[in-house]
Protein backbone atom coordinates (compact mmCIF):
# COMPACT_ATOMS: atom_id res chain seq x y z
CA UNK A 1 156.22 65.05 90.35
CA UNK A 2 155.18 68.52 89.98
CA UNK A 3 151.85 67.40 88.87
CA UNK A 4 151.34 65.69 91.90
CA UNK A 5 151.96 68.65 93.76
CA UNK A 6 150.03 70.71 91.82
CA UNK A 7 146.84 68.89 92.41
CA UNK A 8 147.00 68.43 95.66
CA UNK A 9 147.90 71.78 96.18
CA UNK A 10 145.07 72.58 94.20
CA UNK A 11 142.31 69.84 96.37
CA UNK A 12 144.05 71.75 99.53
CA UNK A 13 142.57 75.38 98.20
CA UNK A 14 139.42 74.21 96.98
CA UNK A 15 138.84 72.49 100.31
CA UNK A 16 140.01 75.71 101.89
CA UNK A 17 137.54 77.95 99.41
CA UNK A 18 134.74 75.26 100.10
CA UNK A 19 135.40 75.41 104.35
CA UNK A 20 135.74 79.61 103.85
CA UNK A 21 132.55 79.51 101.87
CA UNK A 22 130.55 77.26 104.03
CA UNK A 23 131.48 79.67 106.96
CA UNK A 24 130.40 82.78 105.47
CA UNK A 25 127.10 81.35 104.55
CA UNK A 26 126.90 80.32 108.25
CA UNK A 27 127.79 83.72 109.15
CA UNK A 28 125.68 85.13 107.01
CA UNK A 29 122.42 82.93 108.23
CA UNK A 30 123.79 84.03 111.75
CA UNK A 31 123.45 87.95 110.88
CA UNK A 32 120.01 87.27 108.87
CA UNK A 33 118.22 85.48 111.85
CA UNK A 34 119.87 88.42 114.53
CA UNK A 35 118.06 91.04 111.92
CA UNK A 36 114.78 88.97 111.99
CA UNK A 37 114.96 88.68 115.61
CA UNK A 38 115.51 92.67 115.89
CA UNK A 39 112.84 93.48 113.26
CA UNK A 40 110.27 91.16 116.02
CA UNK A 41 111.35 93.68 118.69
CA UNK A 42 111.39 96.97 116.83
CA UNK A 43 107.38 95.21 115.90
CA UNK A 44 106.79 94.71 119.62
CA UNK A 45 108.15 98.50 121.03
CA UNK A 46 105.94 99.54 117.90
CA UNK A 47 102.73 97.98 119.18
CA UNK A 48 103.59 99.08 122.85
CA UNK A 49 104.02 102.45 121.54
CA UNK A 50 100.67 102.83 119.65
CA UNK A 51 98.89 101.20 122.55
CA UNK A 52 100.51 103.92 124.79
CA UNK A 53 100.05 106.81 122.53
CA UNK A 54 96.08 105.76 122.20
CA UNK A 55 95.97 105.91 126.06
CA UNK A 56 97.48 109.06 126.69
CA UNK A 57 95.23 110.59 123.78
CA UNK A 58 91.92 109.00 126.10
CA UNK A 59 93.40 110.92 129.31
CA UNK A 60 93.50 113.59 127.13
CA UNK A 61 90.02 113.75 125.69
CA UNK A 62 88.69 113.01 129.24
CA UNK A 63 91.08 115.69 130.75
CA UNK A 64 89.42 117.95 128.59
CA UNK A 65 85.47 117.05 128.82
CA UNK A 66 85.95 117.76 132.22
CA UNK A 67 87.48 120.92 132.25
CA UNK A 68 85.58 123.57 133.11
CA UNK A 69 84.47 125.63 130.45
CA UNK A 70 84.78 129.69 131.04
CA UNK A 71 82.16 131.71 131.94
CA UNK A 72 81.41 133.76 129.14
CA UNK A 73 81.87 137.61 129.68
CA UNK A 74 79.23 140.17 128.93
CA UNK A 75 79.85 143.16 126.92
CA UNK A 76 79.70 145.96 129.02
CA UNK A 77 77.88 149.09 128.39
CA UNK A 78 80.09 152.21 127.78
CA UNK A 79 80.26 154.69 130.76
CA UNK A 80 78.55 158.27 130.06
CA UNK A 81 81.56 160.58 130.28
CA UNK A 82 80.85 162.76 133.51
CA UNK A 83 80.79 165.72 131.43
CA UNK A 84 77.75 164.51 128.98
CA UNK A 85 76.36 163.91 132.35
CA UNK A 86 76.61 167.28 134.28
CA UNK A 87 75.22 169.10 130.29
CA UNK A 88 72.49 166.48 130.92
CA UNK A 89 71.64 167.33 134.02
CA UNK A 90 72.09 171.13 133.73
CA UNK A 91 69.61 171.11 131.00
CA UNK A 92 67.00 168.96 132.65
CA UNK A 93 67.52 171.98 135.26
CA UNK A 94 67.01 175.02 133.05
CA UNK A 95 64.11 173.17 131.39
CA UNK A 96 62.49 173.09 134.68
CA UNK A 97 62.44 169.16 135.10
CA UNK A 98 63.24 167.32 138.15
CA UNK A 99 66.21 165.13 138.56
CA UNK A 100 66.24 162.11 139.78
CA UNK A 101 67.86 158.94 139.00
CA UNK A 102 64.96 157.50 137.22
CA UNK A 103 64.49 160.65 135.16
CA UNK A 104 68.76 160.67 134.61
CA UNK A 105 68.51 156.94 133.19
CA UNK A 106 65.56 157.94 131.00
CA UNK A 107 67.20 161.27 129.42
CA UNK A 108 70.74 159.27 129.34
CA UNK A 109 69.33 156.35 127.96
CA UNK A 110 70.18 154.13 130.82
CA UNK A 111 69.47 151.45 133.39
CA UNK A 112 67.72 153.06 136.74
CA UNK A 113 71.14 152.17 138.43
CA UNK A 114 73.46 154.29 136.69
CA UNK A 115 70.90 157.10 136.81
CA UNK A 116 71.12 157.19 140.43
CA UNK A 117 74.91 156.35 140.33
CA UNK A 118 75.43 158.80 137.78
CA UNK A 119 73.67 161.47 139.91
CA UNK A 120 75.91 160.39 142.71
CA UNK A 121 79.22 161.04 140.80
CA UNK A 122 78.03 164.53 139.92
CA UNK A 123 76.71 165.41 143.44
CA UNK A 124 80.33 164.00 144.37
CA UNK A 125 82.13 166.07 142.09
């Protein structure tokens, strides 16, 4: 009698191992297609993403052809120190030449401008 029992204790647990086994699988199939299902939206926020990213990088390009570029800035000449410019003008005096803005600009090697605004800072002073 206790081989009886023994067997069909032993077709009981192998049925139970079988049924255990046959539900993990399951479960396991279960978990596989979720992950495959995930991986298919992780692809499609990818795509969405790229797609978005290329747009914003056209604004971008666009944004900036149409900015407006700078004006460029000239160098500017470096102002005769008003002392350089009284010497100048004292000497054109004791050599006997007149002064004028023209003749300023010439012996200052200057525009005809800041000849005649030169001579006004000195008169001025």
């Amino acid at each position: 009698m206790a081989r009886p029992l023994a067997a069909s204790l032993a077709g009981e647990l192998a049925e139970a191992l079988d049924l255990a086994g046959r539900q993990l699988v399951s479960k396991s199939h279960g978990v596989a297609n979720g992950c495959d299902e995930l991986a298919e939206i992780v692809d499609e926020l990818a795509a969405d993403a790229a797609d978005l990213v290329d747009e914003i990088a056209e604004e971008l390009a666009e944004a900036v052809a149409t900015e407006p570029k700078p004006r460029r800035q000239r160098t500017q000449r470096k102002a005769v120190p008003l002392a350089v410019v009284k010497n100048t003008i004292a000497a054109m005096k004791a050599s006997g030449e007149e002064v004028t803005g023209p003749t300023l600009a010439e012996r200052l090697g200057c525009s005809e401008r800041s000849g005649y605004r030169y001579l006004g800072e000195v008169r001025a002073a």
